[in-house]
C-alpha atoms as a PDB file:
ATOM      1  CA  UNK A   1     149.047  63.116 127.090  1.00  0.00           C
ATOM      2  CA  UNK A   2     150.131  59.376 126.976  1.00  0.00           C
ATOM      3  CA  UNK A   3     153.368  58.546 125.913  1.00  0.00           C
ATOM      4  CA  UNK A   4     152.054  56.699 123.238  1.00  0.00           C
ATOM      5  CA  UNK A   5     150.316  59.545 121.495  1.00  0.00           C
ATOM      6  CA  UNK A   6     151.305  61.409 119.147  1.00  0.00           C
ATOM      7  CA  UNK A   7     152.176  65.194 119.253  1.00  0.00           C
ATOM      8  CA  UNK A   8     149.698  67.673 118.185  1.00  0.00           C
ATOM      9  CA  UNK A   9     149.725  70.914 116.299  1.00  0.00           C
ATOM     10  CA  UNK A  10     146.446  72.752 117.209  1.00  0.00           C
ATOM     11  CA  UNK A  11     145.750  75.298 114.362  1.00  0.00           C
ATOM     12  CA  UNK A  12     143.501  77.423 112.698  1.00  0.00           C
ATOM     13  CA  UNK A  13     142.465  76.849 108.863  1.00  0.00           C
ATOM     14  CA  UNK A  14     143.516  80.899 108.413  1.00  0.00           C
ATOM     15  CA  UNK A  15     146.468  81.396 110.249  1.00  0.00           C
ATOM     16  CA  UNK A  16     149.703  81.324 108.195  1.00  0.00           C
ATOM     17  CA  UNK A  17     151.795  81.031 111.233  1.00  0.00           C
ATOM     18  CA  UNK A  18     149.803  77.603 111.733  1.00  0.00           C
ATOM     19  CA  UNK A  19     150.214  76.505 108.019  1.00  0.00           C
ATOM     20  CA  UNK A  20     154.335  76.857 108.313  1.00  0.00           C
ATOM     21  CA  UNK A  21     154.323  74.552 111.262  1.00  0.00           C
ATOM     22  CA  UNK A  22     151.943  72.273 109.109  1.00  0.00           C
ATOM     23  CA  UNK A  23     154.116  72.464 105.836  1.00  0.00           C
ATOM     24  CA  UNK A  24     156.871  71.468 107.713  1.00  0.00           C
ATOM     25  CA  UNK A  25     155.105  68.474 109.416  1.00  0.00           C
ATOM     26  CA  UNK A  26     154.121  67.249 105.902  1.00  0.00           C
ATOM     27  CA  UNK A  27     157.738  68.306 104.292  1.00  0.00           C
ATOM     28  CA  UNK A  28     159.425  66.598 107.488  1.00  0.00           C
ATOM     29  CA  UNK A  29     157.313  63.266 107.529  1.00  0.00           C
ATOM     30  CA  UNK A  30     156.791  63.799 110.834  1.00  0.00           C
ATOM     31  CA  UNK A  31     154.104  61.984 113.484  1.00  0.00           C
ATOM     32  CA  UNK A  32     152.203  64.939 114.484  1.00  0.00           C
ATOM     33  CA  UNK A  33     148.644  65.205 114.764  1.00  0.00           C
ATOM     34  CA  UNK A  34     147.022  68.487 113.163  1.00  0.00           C
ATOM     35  CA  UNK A  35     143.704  69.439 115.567  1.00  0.00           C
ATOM     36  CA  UNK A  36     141.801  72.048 113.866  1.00  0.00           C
ATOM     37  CA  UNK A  37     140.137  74.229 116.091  1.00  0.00           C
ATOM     38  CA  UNK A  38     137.374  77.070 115.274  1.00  0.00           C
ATOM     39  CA  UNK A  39     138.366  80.859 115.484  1.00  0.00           C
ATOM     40  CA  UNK A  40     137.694  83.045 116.950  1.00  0.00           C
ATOM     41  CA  UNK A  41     139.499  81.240 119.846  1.00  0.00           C
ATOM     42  CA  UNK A  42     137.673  80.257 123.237  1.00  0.00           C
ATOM     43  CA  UNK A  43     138.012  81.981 125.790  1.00  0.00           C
ATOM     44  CA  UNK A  44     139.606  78.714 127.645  1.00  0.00           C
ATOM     45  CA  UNK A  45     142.346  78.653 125.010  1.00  0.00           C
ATOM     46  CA  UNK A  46     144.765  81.271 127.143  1.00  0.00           C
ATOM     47  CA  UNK A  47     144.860  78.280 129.443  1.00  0.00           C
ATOM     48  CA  UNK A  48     146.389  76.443 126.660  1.00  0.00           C
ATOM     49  CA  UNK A  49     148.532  79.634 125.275  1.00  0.00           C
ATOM     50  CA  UNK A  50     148.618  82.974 127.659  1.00  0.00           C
ATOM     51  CA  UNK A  51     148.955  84.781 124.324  1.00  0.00           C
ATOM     52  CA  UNK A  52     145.678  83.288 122.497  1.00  0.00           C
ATOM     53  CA  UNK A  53     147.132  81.849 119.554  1.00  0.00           C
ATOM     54  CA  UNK A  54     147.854  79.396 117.321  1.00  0.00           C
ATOM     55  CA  UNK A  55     149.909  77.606 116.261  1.00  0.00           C
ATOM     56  CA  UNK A  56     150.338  75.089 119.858  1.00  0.00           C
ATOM     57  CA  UNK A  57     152.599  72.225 119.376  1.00  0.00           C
ATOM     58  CA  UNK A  58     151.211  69.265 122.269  1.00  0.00           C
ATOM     59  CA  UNK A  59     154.690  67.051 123.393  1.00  0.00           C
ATOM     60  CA  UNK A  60     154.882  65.050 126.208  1.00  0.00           C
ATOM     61  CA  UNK A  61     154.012  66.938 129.721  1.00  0.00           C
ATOM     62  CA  UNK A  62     154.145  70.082 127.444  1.00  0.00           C
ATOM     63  CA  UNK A  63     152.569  72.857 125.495  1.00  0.00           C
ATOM     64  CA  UNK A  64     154.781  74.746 123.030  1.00  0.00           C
ATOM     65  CA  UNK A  65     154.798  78.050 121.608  1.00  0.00           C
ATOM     66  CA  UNK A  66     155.005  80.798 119.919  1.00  0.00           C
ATOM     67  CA  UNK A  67     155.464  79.779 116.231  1.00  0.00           C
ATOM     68  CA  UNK A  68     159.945  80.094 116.437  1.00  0.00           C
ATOM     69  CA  UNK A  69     159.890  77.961 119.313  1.00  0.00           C
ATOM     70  CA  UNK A  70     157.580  74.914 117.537  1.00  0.00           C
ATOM     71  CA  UNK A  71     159.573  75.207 114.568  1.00  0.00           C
ATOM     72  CA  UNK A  72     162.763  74.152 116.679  1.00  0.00           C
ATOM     73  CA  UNK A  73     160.835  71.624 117.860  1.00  0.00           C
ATOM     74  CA  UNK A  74     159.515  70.528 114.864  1.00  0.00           C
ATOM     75  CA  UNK A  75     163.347  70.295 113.525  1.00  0.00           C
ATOM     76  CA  UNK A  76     164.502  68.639 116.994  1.00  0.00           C
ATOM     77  CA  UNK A  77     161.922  65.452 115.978  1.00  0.00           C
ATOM     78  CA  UNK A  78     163.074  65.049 112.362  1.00  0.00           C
ATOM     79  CA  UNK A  79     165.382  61.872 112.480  1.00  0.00           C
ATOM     80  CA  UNK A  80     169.136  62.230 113.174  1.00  0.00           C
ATOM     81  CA  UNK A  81     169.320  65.753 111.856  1.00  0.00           C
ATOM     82  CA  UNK A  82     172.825  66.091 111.099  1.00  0.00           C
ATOM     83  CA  UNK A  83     172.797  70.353 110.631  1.00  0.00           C
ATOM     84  CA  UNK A  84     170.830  73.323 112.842  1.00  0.00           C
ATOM     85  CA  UNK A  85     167.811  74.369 110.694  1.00  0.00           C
ATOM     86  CA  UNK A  86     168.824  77.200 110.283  1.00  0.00           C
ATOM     87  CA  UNK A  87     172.389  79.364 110.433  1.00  0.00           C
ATOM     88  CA  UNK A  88     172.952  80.704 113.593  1.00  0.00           C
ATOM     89  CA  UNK A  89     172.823  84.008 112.820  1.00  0.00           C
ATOM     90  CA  UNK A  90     171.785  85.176 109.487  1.00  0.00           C
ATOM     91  CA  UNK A  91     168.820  83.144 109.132  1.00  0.00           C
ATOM     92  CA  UNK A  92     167.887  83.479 112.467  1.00  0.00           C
ATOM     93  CA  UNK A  93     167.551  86.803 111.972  1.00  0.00           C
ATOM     94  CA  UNK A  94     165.643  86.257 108.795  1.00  0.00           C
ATOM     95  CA  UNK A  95     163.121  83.904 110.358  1.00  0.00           C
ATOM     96  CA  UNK A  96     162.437  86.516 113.366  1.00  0.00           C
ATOM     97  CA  UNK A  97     161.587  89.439 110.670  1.00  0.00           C
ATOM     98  CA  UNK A  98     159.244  87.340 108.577  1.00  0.00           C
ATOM     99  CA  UNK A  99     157.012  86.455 111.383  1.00  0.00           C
ATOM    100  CA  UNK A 100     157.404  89.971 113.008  1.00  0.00           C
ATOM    101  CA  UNK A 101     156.368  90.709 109.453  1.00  0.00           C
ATOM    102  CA  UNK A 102     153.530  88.308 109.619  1.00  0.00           C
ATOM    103  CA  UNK A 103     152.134  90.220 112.903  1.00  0.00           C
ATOM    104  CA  UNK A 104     152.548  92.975 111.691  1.00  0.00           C
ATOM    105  CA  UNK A 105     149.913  92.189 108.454  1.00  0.00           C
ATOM    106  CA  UNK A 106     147.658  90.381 110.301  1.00  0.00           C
ATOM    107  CA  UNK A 107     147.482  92.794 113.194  1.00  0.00           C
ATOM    108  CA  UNK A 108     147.443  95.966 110.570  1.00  0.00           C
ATOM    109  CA  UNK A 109     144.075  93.780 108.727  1.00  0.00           C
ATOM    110  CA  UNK A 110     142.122  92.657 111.791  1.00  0.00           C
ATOM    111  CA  UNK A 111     142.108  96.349 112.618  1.00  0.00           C
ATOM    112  CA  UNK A 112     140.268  97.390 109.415  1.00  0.00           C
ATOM    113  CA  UNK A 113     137.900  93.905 109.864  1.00  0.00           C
ATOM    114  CA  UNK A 114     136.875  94.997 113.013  1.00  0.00           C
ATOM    115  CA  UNK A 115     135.986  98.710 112.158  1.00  0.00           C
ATOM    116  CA  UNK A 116     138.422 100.524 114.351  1.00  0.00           C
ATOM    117  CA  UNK A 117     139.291 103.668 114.076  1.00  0.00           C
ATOM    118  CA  UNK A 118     141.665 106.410 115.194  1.00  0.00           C
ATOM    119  CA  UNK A 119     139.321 108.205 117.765  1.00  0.00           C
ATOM    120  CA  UNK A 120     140.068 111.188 119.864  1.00  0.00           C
ATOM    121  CA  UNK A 121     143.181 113.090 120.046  1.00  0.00           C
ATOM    122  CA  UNK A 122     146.089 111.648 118.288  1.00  0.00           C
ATOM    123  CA  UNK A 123     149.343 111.649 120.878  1.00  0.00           C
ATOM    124  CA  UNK A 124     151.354 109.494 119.066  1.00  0.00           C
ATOM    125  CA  UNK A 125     151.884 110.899 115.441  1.00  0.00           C
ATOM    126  CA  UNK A 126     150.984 108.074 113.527  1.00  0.00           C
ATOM    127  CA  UNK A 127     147.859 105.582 112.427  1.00  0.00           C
ATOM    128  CA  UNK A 128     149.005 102.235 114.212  1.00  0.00           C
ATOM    129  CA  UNK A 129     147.339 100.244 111.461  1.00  0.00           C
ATOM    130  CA  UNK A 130     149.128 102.467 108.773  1.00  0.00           C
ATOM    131  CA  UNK A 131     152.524 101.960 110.627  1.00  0.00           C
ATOM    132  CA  UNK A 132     152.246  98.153 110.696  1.00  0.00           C
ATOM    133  CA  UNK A 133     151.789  98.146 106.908  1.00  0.00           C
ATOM    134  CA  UNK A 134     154.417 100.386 106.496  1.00  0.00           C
ATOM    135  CA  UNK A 135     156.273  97.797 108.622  1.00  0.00           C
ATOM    136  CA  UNK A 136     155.377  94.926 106.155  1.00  0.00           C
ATOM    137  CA  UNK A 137     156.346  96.706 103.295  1.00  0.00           C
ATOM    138  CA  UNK A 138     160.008  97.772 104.690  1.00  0.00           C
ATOM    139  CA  UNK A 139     160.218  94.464 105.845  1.00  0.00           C
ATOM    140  CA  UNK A 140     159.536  93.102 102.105  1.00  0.00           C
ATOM    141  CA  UNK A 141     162.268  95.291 100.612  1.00  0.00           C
ATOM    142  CA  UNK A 142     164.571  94.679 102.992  1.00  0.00           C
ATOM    143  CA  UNK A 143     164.421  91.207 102.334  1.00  0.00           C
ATOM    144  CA  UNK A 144     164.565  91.759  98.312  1.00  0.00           C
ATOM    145  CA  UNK A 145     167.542  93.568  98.559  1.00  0.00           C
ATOM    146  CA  UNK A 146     169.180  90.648 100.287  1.00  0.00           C
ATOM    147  CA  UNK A 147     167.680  87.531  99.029  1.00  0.00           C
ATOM    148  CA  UNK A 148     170.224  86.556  97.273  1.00  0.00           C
ATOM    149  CA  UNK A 149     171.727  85.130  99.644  1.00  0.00           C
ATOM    150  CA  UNK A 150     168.568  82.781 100.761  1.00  0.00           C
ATOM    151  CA  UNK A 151     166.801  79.653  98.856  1.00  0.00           C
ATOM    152  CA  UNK A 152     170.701  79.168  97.659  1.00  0.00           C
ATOM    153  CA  UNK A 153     170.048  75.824  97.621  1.00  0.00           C
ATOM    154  CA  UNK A 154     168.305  73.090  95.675  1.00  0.00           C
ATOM    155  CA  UNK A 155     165.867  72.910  98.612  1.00  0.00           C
ATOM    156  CA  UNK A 156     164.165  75.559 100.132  1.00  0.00           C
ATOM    157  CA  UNK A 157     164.283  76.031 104.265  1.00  0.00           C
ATOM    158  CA  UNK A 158     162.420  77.157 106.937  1.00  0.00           C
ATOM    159  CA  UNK A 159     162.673  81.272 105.743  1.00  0.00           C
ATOM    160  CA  UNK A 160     161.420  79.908 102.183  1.00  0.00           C
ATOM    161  CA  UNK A 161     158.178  78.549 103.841  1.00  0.00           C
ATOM    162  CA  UNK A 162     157.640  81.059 105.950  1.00  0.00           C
ATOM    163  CA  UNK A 163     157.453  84.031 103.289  1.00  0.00           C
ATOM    164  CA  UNK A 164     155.327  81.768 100.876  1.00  0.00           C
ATOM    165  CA  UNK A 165     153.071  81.694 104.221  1.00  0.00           C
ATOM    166  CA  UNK A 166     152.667  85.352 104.606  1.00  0.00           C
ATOM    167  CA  UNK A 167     152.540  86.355 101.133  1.00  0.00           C
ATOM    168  CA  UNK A 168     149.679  83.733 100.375  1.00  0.00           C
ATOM    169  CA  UNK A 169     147.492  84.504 103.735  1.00  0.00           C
ATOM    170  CA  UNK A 170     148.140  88.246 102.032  1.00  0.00           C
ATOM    171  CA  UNK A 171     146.555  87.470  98.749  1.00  0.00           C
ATOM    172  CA  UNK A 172     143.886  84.926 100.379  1.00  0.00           C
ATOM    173  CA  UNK A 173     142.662  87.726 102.751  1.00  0.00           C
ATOM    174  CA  UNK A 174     143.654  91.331 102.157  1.00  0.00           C
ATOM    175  CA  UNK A 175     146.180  91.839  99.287  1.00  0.00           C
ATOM    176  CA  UNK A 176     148.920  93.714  99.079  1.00  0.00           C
ATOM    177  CA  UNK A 177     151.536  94.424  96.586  1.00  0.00           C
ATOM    178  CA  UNK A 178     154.490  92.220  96.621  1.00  0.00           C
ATOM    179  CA  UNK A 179     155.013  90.662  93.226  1.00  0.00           C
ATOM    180  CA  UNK A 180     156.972  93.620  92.197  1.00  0.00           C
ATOM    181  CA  UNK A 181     159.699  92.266  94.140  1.00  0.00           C
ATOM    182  CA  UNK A 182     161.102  89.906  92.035  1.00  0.00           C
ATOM    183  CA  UNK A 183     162.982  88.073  93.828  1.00  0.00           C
ATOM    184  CA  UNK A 184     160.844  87.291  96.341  1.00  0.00           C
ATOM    185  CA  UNK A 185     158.059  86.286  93.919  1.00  0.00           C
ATOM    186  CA  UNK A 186     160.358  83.716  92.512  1.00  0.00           C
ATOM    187  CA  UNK A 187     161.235  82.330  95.958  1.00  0.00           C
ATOM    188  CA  UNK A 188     157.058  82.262  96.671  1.00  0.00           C
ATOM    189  CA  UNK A 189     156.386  80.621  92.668  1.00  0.00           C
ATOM    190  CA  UNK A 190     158.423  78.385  93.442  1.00  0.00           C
ATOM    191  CA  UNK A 191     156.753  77.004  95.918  1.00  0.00           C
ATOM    192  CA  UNK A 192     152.930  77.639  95.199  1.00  0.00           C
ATOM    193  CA  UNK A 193     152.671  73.843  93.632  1.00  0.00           C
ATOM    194  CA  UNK A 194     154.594  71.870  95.793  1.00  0.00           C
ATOM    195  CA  UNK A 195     152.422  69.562  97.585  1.00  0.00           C
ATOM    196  CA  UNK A 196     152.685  70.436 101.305  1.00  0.00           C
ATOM    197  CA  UNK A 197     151.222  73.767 100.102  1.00  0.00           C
ATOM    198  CA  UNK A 198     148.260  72.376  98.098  1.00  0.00           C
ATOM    199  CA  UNK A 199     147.431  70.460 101.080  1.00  0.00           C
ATOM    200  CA  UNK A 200     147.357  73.336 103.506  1.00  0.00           C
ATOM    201  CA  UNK A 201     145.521  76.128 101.023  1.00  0.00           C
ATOM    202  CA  UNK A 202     143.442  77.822 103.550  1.00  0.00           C
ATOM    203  CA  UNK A 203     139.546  77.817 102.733  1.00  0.00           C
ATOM    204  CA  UNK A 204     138.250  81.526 101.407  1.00  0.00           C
ATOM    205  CA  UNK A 205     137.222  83.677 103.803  1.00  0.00           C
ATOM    206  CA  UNK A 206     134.876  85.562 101.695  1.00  0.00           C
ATOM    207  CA  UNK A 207     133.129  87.858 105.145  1.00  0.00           C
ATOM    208  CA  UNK A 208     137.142  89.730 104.731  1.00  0.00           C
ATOM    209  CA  UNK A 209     136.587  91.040 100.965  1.00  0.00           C
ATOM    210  CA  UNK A 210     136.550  94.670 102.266  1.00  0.00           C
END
């Protein structure tokens, strides 16, 4: 990539993981190009990202990812940032259980979308895809019983975003029940208008109605 050009985000219109690295381009002002690409993913894209995912953040003489590791990025190019995006600890922490929260949804639906099924002798004790839900939803009230102390200020931060991300893909692909946590429902209301989010509302997907 020339030194001249700009970074890139390559992305996928679905994936909430790529619309929090999007929201915070737009919320951030910052010069990053956003290159759609079509899912399923290529085959040649694990020579972009061994995993095969998005979201890929393009820098000079680099490719970045997974989705923690942009969002540093992301905050590293924002002019003369005077404070660490997040708190070292706390919402560290916070940031690493919503997108382990966000696998574990989107792992947990792609196994219903692609018919699988427990087959054969069950070893392990559990449905994998029921676990992972189970996951999502202990995930969910352990954040309620603590957010309180998040969106505390008149701003919201990279944890805000990110649980507006999930809970949206949720109710734009599979739904799930989450509104009966209050105070996460606030967090997400507030932020369903804002404009970075109307700019990044993901196109219905209407083959994942099931």
């Amino acid at each position: 990539m020339d030194k001249l050009d700009p970074a890139k985000l390559y992305y996928i219109d679905g994936s909430p993981f790529a619309r929090l690295c999007r929201i915070l381009i737009d919320e951030w002002q910052l010069p990053v190009q956003e290159v759609e690409i079509p899912f399923p993913l290529s085959d040649d894209f694990f020579k972009i990202n061994p995993m095969g995912q998005v979201p890929v953040l393009e820098t000079i003489g680099e490719m970045i990812f997974p989705t923690a590791q942009i969002v540093e990025q992301l905050w590293a190019m924002t002019v003369e940032p005077t404070e660490p995006y997040l708190d070292p600890l706390a919402d560290r922490q916070l940031l690493s259980t919503l997108i382990g929260m966000g696998d574990f949804m989107v792992t947990a639906n792609q196994q219903v979308w692609a018919g699988l099924e427990p087959s054969g002798e069950d070893i392990l004790g559990f449905n994998p895809g029921e676990r992972h839900q189970e996951r999502v939803y202990r995930c969910l009230d352990w954040m309620e019983a603590r957010a309180q102390h998040w969106l505390t200020g008149d701003e919201p931060n990279v944890c805000d975003y990110a649980l507006a991300c999930f809970l949206f893909w949720s109710d734009s692909r599979r739904p799930i029940e989450w509104r009966n946590r209050t105070k996460l429902a606030s967090i997400v209301d507030r932020l369903r208008d804002r404009p970075s989010f109307m700019a990044t509302i993901p196109e219905p997907w209407s083959s994942l109605s099931k």
